[in-house]
Protein backbone atom coordinates (compact mmCIF):
# COMPACT_ATOMS: atom_id res chain seq x y z
CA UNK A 1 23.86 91.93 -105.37
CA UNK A 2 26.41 93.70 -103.77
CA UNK A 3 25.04 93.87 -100.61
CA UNK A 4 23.87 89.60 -100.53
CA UNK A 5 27.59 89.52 -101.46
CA UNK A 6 28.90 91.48 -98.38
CA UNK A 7 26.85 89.98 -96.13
CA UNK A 8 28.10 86.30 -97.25
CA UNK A 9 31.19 87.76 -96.60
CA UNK A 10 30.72 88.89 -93.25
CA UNK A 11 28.50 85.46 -92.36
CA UNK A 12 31.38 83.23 -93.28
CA UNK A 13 33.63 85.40 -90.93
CA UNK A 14 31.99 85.15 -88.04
CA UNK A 15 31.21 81.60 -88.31
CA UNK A 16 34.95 80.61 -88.84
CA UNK A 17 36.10 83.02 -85.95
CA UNK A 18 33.36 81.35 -83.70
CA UNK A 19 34.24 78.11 -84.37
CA UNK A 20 38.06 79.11 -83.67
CA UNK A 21 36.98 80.54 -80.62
CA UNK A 22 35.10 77.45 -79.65
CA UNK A 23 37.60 74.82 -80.20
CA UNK A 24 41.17 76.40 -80.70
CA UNK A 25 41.96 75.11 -77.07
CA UNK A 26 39.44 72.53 -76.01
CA UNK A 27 42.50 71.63 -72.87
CA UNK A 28 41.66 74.92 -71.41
CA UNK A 29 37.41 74.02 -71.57
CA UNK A 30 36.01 73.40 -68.20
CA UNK A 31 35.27 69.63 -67.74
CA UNK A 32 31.53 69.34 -67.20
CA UNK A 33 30.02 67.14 -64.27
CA UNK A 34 33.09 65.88 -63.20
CA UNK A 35 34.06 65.33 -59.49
CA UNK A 36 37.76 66.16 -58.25
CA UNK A 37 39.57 65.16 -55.19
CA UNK A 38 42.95 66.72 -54.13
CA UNK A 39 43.99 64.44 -51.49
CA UNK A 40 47.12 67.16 -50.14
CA UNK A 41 50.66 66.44 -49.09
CA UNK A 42 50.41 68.47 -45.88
CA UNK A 43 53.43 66.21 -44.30
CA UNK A 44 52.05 63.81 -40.94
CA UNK A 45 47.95 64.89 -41.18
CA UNK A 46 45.32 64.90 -43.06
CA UNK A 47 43.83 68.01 -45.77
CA UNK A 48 41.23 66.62 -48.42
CA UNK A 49 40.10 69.06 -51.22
CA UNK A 50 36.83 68.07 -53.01
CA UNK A 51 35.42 70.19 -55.87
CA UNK A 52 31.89 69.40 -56.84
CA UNK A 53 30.15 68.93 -59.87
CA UNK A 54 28.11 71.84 -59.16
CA UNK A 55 30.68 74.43 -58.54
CA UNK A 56 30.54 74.04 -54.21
CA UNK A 57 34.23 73.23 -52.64
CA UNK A 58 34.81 71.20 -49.53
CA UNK A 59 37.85 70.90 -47.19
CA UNK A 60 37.90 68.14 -44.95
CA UNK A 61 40.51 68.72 -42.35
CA UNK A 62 43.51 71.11 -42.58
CA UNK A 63 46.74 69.12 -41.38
CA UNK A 64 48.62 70.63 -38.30
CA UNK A 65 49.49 74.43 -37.73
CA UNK A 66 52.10 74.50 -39.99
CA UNK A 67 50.71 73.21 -43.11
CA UNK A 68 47.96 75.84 -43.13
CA UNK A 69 50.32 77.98 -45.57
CA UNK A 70 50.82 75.22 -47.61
CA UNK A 71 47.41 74.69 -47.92
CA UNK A 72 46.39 78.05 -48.23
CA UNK A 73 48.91 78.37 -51.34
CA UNK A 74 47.06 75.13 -53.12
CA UNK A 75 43.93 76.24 -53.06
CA UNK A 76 44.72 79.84 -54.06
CA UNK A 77 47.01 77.81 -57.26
CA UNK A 78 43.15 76.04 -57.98
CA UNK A 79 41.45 79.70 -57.96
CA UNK A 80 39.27 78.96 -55.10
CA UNK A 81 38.36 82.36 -53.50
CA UNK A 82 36.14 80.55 -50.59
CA UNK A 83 34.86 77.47 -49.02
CA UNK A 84 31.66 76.43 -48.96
CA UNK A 85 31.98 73.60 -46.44
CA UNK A 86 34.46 72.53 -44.12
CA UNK A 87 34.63 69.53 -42.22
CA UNK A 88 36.81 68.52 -39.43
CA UNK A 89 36.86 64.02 -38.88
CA UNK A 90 37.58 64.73 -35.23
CA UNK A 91 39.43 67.01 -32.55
CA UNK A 92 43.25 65.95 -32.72
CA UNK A 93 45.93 68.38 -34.31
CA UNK A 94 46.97 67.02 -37.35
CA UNK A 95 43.51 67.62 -38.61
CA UNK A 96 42.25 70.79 -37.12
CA UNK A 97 45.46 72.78 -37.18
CA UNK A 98 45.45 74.64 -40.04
CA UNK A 99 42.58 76.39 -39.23
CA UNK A 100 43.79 79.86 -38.16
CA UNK A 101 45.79 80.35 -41.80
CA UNK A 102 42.39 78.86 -43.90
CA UNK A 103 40.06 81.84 -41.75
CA UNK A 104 42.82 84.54 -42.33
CA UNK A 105 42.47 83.91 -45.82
CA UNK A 106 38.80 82.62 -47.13
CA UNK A 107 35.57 83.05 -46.28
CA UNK A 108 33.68 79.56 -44.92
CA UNK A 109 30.31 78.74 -45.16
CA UNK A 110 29.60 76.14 -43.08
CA UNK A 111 31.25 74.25 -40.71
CA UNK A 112 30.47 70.48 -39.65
CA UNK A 113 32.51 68.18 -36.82
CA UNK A 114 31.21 65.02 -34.70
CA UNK A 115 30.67 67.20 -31.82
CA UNK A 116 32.93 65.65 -29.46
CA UNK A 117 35.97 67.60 -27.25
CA UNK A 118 39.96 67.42 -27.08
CA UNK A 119 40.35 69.85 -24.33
CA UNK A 120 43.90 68.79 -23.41
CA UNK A 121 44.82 70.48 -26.38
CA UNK A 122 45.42 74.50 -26.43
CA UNK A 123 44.74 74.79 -30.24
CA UNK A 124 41.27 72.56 -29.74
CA UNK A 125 40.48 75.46 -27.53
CA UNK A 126 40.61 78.29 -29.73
CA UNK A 127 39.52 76.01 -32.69
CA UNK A 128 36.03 75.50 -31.03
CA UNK A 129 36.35 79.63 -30.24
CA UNK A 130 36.31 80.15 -33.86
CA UNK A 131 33.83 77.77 -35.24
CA UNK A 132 31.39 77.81 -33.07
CA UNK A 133 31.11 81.66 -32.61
CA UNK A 134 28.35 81.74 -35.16
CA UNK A 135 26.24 78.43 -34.36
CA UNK A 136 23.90 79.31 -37.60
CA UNK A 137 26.93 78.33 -39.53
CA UNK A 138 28.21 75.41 -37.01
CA UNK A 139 26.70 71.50 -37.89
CA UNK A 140 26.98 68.31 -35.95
CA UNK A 141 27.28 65.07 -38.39
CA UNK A 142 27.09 62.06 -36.42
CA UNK A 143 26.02 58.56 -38.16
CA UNK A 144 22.84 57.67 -40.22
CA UNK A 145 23.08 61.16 -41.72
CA UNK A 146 23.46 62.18 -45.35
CA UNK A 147 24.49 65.39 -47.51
CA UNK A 148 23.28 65.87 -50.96
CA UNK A 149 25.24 68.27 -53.19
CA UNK A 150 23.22 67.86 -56.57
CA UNK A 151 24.06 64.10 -57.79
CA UNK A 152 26.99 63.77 -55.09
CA UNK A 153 25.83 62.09 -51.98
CA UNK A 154 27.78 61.83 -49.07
CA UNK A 155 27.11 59.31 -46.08
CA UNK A 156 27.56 59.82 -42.76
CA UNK A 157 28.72 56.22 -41.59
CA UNK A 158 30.44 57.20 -38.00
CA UNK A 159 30.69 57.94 -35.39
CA UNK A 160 27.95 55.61 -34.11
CA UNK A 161 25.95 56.10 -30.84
CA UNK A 162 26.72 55.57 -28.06
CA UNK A 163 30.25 57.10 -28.40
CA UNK A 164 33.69 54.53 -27.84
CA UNK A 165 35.30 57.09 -26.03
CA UNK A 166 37.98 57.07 -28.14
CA UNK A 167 38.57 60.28 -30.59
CA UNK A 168 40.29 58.11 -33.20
CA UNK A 169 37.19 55.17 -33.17
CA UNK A 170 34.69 58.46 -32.87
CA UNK A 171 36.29 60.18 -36.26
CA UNK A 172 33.43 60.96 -38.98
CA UNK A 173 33.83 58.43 -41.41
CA UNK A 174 32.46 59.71 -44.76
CA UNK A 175 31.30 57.81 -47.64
CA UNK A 176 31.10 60.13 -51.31
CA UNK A 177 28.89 58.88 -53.90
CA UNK A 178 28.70 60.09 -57.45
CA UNK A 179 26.96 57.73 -59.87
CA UNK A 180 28.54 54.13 -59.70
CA UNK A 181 31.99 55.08 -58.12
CA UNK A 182 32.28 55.81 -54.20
CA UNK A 183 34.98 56.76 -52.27
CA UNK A 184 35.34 56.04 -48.62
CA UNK A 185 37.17 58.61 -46.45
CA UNK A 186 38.05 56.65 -43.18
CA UNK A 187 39.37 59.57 -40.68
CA UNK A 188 41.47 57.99 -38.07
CA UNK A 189 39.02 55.05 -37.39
CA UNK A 190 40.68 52.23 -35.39
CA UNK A 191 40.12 48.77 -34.84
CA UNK A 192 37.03 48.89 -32.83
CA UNK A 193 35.58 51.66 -34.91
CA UNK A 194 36.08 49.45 -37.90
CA UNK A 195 34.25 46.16 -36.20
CA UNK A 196 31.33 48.54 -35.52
CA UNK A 197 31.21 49.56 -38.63
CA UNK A 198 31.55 46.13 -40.25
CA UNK A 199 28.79 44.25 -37.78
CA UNK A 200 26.26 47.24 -39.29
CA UNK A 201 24.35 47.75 -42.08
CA UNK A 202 25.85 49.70 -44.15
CA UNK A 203 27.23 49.11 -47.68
CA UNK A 204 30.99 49.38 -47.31
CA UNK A 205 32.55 48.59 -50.57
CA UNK A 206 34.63 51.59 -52.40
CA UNK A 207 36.48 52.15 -55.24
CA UNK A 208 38.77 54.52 -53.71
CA UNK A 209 39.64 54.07 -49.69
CA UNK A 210 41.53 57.16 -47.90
CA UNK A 211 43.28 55.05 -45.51
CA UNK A 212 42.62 55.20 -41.75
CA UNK A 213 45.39 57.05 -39.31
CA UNK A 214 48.32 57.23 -42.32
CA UNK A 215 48.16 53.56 -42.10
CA UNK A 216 48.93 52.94 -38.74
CA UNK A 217 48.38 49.55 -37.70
CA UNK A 218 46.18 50.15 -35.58
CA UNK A 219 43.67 50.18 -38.33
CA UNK A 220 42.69 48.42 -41.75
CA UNK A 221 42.25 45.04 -40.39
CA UNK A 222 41.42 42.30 -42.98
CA UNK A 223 37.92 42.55 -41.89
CA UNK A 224 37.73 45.82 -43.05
CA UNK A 225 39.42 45.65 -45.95
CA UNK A 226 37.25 42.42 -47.30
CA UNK A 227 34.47 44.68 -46.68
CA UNK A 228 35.49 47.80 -48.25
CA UNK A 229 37.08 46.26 -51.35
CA UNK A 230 39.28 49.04 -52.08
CA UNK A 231 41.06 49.14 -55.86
CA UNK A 232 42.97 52.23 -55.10
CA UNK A 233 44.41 53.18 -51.25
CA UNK A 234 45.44 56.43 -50.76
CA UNK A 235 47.50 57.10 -47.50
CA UNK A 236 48.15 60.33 -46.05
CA UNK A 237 51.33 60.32 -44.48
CA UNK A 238 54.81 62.49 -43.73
CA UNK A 239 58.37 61.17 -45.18
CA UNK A 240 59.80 61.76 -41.84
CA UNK A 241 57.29 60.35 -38.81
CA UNK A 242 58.14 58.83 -35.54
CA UNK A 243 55.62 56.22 -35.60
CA UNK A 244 57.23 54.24 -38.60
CA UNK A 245 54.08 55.10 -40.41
CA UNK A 246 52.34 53.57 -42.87
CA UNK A 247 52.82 50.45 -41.10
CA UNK A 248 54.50 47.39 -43.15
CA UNK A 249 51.15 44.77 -42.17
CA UNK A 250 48.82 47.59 -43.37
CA UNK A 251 50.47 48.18 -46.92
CA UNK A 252 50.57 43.98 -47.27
CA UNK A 253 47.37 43.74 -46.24
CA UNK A 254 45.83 46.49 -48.45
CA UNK A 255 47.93 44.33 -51.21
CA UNK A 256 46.15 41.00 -50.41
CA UNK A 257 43.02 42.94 -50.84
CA UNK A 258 44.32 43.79 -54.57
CA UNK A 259 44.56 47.89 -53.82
CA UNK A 260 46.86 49.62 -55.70
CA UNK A 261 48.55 52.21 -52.85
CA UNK A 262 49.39 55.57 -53.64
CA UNK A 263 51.30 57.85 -50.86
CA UNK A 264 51.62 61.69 -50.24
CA UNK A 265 55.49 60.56 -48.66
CA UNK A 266 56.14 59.25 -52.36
CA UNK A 267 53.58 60.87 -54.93
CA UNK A 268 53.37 64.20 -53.00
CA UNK A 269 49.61 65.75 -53.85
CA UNK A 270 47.03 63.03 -54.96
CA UNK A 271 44.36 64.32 -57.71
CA UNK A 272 41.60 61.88 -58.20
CA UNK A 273 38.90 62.75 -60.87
CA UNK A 274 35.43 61.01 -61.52
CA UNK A 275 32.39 61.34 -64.23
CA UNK A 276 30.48 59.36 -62.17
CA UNK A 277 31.17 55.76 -64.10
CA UNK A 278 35.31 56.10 -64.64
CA UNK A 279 38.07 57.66 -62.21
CA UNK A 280 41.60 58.56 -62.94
CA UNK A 281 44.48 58.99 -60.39
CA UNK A 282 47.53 61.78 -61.30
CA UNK A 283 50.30 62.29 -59.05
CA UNK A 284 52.71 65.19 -57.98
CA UNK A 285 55.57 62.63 -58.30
């Protein structure tokens, strides 16, 4: 008797301190099968931080030279220890800068560009030393192509062959999609990379549309935008720029499209999260 008794005892216990254990702090549990975008303030460039369902991290671009400690900071504050893919839109400095401080400090993977060349600039040079010095580890994405990270799919919409010529038009364009919400990730695209994209095939519409060249207006054209169908335009852009960036005819023609703009200038880091059917948007600022 004695014994059933002290084993009761000892049941009941552990089930209460399991069940504390469990669900004392269900803020700190990890969110299951969700998909998380840090679109960075990293002043006048571009950084995008995407953490996949299945545990794999991408960085697409890394801003100019100087925002590579900034950058290096955030993802060390998100206990990311390396990168499993990094992808560079296209050749220009504001998105391959920060390079050198992201390989002093993790370990990458894989690397992926569109293949094309900027050699007027001196950090394109050593950039291309760096990535390409191991070529099992160096990919090409050009158009028509697709990743697959578990459910998250991402499309491969430019450049398109033949090339324009034009680094900007010739940016990879990447579409990410994770069960009925997609998110379109538009590099520096220009006009005439945008009316090649719109006369093809593809499926354009988005939820969620990273805006081309920190809304320059030299990009988003109502074409476009009727195509894409953004709700939410997120523009990557410094507080201090010489080109009067983003443009006033971009931001009212993302708002005759109905897109709700968000902007690193004004909301500082961008954190967009997804389950795949509903998104939310949470701001530095």
């Amino acid at each position: 008797m004695k014994k059933n008794l002290l084993f009761i005892i000892i049941s009941s216990f552990f089930l209460i301190f399991t069940a504390h254990a469990t669900y004392a702090n269900p803020s700190t549990l990890p969110v299951k099968h969700e998909l998380t975008i840090h679109f960075l303030d990293v002043g006048q460039g571009d950084c995008t931080l995407i953490l996949l369902p299945n545990g794999e991290h991408i960085l697409i671009d890394t801003g100019r030279p100087a925002a590579g400690p900034g950058i290096v900071s955030s993802l060390k504050s998100l206990g990311i220890k390396k990168i499993d893919h990094l992808i560079f839109t296209h050749p220009h400095d504001d998105h391959i800068g920060g390079i050198f401080s992201i390989l002093s400090e993790f370990n990458v993977l894989n690397f992926y560009d569109n293949g094309f060349s900027n050699f007027k600039s001196t950090i394109y040079r050593d950039y291309i030393t760096l990535i390409r010095r191991d070529l099992s580890k160096y990919n090409i994405l050009q158009a028509g192509e697709s990743l697959l990270f578990g459910k998250v799919r991402i499309d491969v919409l430019n450049p398109l062959l033949p090339p324009s010529g034009d680094m900007n038009n010739d940016s990879l364009v990447l579409k990410l999609v994770y069960g009925k919400i997609k998110i379109f990730l538009a590099g520096d695209l220009g006009l005439l990379g945008e009316r090649r994209l719109v006369k093809g095939r593809d499926e354009l519409a988005s939820q969620i549309l990273k805006v081309a060249h920190h809304g320059e207006n030299d990009a988003s054209s109502d074409d476009f935008l009727k195509r894409v169908k953004p709700e939410i335009a997120i523009i990557t852009v410094s507080t201090m720029n010489q080109y009067a960036q983003p443009h006033q005819n971009v931001l009212n023609r993302l708002a005759q499209v109905g897109a709700r703009i968000y902007r690193t200038d004004i909301n500082g880091n961008i954190i967009f999260r997804t389950d795949g059917n509903t998104y939310t948007i949470k701001t530095k600022h």
